[in-house]
C-alpha atoms as a PDB file:
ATOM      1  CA  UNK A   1      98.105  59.133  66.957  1.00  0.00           C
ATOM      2  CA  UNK A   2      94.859  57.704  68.472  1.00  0.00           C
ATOM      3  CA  UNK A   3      91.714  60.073  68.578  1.00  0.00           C
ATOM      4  CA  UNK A   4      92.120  60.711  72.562  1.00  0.00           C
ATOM      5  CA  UNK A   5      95.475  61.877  72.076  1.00  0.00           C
ATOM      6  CA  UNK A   6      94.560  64.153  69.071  1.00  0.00           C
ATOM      7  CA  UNK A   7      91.412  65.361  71.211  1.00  0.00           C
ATOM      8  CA  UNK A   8      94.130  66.858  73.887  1.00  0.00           C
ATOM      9  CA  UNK A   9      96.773  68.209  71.539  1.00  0.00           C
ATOM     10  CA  UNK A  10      93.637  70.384  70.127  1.00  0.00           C
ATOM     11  CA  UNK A  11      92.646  71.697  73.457  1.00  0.00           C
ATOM     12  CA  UNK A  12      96.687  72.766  74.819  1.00  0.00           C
ATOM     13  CA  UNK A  13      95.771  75.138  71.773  1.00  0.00           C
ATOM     14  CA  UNK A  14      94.235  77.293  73.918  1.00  0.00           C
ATOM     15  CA  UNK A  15      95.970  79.669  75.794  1.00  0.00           C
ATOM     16  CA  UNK A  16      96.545  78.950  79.367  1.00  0.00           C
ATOM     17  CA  UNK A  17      95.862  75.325  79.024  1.00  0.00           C
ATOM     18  CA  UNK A  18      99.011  72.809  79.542  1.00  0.00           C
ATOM     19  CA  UNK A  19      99.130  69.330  78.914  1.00  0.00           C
ATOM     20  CA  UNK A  20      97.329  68.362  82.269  1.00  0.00           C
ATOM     21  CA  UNK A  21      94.562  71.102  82.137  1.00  0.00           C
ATOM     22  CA  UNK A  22      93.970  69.557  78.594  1.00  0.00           C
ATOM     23  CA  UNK A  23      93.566  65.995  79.821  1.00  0.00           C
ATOM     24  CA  UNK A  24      91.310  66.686  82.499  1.00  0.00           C
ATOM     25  CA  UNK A  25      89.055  68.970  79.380  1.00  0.00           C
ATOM     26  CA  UNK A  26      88.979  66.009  77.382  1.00  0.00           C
ATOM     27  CA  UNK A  27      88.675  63.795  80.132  1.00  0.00           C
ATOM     28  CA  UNK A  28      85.401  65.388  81.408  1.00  0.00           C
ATOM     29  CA  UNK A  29      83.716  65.902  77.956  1.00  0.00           C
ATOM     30  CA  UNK A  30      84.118  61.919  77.326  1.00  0.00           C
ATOM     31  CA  UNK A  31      83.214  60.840  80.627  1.00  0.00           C
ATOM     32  CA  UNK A  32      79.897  63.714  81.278  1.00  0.00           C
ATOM     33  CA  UNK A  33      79.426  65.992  78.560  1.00  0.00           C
ATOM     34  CA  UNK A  34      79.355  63.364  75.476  1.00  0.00           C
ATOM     35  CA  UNK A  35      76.578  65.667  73.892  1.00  0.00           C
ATOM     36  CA  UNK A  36      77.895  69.384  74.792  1.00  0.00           C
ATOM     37  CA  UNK A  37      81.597  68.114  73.278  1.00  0.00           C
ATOM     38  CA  UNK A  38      79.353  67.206  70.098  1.00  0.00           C
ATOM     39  CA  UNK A  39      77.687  70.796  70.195  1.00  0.00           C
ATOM     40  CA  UNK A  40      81.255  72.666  70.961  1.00  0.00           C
ATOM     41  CA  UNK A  41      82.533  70.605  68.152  1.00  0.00           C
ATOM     42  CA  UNK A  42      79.441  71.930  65.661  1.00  0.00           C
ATOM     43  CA  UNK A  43      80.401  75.405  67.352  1.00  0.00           C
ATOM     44  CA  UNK A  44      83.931  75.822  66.667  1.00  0.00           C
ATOM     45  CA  UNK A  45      83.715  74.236  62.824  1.00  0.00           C
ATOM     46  CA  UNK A  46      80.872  77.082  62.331  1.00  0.00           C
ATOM     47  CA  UNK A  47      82.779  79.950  63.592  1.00  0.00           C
ATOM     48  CA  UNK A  48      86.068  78.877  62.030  1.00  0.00           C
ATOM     49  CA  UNK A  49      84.570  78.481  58.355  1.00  0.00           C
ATOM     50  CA  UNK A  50      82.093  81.677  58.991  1.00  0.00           C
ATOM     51  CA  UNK A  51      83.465  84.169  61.043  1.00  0.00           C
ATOM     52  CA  UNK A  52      85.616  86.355  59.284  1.00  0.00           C
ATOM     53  CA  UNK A  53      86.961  90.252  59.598  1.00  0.00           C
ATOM     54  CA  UNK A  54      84.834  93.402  58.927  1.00  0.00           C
ATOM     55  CA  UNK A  55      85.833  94.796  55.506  1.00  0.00           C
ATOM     56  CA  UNK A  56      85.786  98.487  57.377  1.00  0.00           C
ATOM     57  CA  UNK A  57      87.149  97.869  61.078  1.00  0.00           C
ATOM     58  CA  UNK A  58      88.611  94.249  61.505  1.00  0.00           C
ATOM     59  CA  UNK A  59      86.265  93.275  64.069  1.00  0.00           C
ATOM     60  CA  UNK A  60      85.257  89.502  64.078  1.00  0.00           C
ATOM     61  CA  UNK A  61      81.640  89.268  62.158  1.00  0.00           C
ATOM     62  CA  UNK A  62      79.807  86.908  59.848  1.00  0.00           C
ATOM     63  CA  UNK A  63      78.344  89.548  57.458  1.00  0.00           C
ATOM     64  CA  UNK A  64      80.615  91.846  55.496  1.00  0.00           C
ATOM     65  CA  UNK A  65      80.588  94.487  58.113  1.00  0.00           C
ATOM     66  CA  UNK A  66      80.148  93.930  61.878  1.00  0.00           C
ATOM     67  CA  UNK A  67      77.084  95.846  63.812  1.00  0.00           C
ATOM     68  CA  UNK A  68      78.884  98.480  65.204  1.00  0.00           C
ATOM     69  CA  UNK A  69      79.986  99.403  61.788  1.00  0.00           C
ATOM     70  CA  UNK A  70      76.592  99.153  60.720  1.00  0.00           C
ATOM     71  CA  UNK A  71      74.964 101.076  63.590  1.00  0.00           C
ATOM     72  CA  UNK A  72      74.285 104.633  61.978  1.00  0.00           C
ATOM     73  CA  UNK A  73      73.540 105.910  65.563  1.00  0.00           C
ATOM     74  CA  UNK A  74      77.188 105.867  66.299  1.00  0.00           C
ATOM     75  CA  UNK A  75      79.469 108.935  65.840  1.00  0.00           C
ATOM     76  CA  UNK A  76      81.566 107.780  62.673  1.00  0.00           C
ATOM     77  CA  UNK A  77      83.685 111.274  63.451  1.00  0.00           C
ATOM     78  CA  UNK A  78      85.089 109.589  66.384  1.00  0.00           C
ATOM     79  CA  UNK A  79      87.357 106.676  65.511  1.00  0.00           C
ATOM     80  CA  UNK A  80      88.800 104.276  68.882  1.00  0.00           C
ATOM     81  CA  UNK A  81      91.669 102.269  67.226  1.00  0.00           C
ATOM     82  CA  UNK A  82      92.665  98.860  69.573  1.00  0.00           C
ATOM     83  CA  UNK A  83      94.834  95.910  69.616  1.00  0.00           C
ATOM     84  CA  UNK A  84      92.490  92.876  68.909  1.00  0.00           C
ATOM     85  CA  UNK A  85      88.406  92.607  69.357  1.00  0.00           C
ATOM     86  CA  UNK A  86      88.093  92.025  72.853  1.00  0.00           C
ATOM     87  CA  UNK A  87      89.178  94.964  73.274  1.00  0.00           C
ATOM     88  CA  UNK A  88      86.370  96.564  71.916  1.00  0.00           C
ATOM     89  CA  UNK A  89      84.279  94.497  74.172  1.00  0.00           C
ATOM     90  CA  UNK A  90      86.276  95.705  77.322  1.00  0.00           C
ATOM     91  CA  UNK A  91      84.846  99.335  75.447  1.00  0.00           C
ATOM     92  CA  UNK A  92      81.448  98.331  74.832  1.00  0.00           C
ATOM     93  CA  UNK A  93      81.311  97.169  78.452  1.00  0.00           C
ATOM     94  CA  UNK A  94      82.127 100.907  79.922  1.00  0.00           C
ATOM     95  CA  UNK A  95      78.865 102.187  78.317  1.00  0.00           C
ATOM     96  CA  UNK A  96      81.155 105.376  77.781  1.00  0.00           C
ATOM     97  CA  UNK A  97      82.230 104.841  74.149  1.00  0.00           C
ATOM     98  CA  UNK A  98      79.506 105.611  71.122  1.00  0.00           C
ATOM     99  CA  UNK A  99      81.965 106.309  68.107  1.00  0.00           C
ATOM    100  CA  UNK A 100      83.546 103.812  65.733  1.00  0.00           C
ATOM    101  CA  UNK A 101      86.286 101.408  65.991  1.00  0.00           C
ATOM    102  CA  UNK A 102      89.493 100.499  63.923  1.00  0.00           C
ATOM    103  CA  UNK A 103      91.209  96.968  65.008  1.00  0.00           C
ATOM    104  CA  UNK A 104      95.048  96.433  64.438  1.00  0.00           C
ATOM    105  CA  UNK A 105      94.939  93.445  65.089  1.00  0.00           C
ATOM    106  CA  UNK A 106      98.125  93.445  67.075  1.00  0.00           C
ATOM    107  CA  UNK A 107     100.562  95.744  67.238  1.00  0.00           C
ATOM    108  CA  UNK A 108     104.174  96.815  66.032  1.00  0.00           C
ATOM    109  CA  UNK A 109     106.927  95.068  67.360  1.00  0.00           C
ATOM    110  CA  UNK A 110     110.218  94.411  65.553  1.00  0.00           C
ATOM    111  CA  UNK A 111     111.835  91.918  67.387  1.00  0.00           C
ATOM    112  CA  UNK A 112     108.672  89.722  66.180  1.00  0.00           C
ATOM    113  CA  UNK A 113     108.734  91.417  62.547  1.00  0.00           C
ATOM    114  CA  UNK A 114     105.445  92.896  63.122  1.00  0.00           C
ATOM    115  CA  UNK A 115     105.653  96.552  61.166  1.00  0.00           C
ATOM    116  CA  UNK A 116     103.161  99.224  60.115  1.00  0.00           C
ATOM    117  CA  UNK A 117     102.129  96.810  57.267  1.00  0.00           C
ATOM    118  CA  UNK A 118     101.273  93.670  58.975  1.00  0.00           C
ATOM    119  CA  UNK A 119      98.511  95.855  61.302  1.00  0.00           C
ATOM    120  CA  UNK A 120      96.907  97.478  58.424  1.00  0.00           C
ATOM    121  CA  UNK A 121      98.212 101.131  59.125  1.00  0.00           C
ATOM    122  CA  UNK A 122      97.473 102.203  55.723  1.00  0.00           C
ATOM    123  CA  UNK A 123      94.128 101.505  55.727  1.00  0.00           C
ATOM    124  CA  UNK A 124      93.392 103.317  59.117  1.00  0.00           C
ATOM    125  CA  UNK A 125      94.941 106.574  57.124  1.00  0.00           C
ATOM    126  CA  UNK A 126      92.549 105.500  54.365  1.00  0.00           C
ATOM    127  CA  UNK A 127      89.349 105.328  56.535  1.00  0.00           C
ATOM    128  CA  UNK A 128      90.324 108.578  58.404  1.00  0.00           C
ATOM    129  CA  UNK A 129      90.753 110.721  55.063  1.00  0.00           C
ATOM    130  CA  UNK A 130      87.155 109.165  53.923  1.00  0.00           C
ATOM    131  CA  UNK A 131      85.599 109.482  56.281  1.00  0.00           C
ATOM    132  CA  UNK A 132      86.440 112.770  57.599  1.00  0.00           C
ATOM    133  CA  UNK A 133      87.836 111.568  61.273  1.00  0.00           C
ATOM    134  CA  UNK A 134      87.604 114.610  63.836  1.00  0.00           C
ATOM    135  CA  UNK A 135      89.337 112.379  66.762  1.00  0.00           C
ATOM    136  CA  UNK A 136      90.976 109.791  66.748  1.00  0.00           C
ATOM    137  CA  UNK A 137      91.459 108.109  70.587  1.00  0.00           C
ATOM    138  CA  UNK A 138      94.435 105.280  70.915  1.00  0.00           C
ATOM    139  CA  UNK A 139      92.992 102.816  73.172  1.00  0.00           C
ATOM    140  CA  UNK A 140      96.386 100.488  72.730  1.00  0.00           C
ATOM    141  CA  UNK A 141      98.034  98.739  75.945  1.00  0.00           C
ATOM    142  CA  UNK A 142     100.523 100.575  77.729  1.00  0.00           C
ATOM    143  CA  UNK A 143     103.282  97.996  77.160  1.00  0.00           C
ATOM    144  CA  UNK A 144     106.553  99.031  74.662  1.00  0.00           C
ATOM    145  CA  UNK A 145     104.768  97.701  71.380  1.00  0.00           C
ATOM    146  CA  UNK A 146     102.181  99.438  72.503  1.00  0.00           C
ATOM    147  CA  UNK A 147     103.726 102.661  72.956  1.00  0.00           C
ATOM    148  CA  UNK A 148     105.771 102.369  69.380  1.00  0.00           C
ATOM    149  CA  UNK A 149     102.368 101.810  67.635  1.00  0.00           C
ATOM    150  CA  UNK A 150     101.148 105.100  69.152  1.00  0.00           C
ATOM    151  CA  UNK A 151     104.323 106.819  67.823  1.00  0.00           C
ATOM    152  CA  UNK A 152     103.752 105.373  64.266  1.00  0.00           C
ATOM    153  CA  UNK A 153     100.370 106.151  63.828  1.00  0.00           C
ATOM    154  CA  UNK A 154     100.744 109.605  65.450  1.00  0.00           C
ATOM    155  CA  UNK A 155     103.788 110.005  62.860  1.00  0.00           C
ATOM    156  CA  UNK A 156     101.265 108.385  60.099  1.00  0.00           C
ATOM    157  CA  UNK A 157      98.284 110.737  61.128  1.00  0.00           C
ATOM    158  CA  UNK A 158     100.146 114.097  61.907  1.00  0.00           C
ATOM    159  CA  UNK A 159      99.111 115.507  58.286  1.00  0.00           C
ATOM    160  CA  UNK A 160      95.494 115.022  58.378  1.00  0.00           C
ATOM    161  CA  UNK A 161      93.344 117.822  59.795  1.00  0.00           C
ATOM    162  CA  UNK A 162      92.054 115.553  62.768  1.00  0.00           C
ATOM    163  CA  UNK A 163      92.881 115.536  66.736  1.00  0.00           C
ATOM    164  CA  UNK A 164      94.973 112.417  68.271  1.00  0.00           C
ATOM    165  CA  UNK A 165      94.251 111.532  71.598  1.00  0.00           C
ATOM    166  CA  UNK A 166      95.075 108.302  73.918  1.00  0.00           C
ATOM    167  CA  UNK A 167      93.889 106.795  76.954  1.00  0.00           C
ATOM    168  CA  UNK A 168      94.180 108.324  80.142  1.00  0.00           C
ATOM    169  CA  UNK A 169      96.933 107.302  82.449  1.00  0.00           C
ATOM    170  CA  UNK A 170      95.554 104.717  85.503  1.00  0.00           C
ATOM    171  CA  UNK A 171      95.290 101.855  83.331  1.00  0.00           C
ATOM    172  CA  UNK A 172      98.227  99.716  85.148  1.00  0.00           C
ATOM    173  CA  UNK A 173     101.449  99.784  83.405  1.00  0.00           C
ATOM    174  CA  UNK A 174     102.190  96.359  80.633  1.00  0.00           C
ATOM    175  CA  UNK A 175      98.232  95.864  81.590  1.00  0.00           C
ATOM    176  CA  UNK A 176      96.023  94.264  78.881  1.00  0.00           C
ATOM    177  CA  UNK A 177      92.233  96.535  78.411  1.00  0.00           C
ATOM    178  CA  UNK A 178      90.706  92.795  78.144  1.00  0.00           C
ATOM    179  CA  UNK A 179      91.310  92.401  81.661  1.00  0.00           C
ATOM    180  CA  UNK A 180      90.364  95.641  83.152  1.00  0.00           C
ATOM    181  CA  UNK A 181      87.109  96.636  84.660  1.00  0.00           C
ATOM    182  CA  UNK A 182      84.380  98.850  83.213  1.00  0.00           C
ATOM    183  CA  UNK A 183      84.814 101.560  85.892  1.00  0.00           C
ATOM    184  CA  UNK A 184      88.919 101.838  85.090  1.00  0.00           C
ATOM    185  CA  UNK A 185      87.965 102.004  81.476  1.00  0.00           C
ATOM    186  CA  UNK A 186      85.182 104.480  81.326  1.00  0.00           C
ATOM    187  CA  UNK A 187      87.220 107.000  83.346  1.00  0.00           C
ATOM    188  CA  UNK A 188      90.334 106.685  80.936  1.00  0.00           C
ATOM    189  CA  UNK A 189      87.852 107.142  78.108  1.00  0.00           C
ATOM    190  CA  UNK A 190      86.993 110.492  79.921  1.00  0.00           C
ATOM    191  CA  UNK A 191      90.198 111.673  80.868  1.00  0.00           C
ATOM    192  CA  UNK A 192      92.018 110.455  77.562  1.00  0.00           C
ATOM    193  CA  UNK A 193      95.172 112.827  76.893  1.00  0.00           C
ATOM    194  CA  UNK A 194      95.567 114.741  73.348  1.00  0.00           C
ATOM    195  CA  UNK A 195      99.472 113.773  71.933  1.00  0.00           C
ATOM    196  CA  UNK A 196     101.506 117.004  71.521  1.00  0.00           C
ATOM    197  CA  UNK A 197     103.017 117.434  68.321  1.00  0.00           C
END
């Protein structure tokens, strides 16, 4: 396989991009970005070998524990637990949010032999219990997998002296938070809905 070829089976990587949209990437970088393909190529090797998950909340960082975590003006008593780390961006974003974060990293789903496990539940019961969790707020998408994560940790957190709440309805049915607007996001924040036992 010549280098070309290799070039545009690395890009269809990517979601969204087919075969064409990869040929026209690799097209363009060889024809007028000789240089920026050289720095996005310096770019990617970095992050790949550096960038690695925060040893408290899973979010993508280079040190041992991201900047949120390390931010000791956020409220560690309040504890948003989300798919993957844009969606804590989506969050950040809002300018309503100012507690802590817990990333799955995906979420339960069976058919795809995803369980409590493989996202790490244990260790979000582990940081709740130490550090002394008054709410915790499910900010997970609104799809099936999304809802049966919600049950589990619900289930999982039921025993521990600390309130369970989730994001407000208005955030569009099977929608994905990385895709929704600051506005639609801050008010679910504010009108997030405590699960019944």
């Amino acid at each position: 396989m010549d280098a070309l070829t290799r070039l545009v089976d690395a890009l269809r990587c990517l979601p969204g991009i087919g075969p064409k949209s990869a040929q026209r990437m690799a097209f363009y970088l060889l024809q007028h970005q000789r240089q920026r393909g050289l720095q996005l190529a310096a770019c990617l090797e970095t992050a790949m070998r550096e960038i690695r998950h925060c040893e408290r909340c899973n979010n993508h960082t280079t040190e041992d524990r991201c900047a949120l975590c390390e931010n000791n003006k956020r409220d560690n008593h309040l504890l948003c637990v989300v798919e993957n780390p844009l969606d804590i961006l989506a969050i950040e974003q809002s300018n309503a949010y100012s507690g802590s974060y817990y990333v799955l990293m995906g979420k339960i789903s069976p058919m795809d032999g995803i369980g409590p496990n493989e996202i790490n539940l244990p260790k979000l019961e582990q940081l709740v219990v130490k550090e002394k969790t008054k709410e915790v707020i499910l900010a997970l998408s609104p799809t099936i997998e999304g809802q049966t994560t919600i049950h589990f940790i619900h289930e999982l957190l039921r025993q521990h002296p600390v309130q369970i709440s989730q994001l407000a309805h208005g955030i569009p049915s099977g929608g994905e938070l990385e895709y929704l607007d600051g506005h639609t996001i801050s008010n679910a924040l504010r009108n997030r809905a405590k699960i019944n036992d």
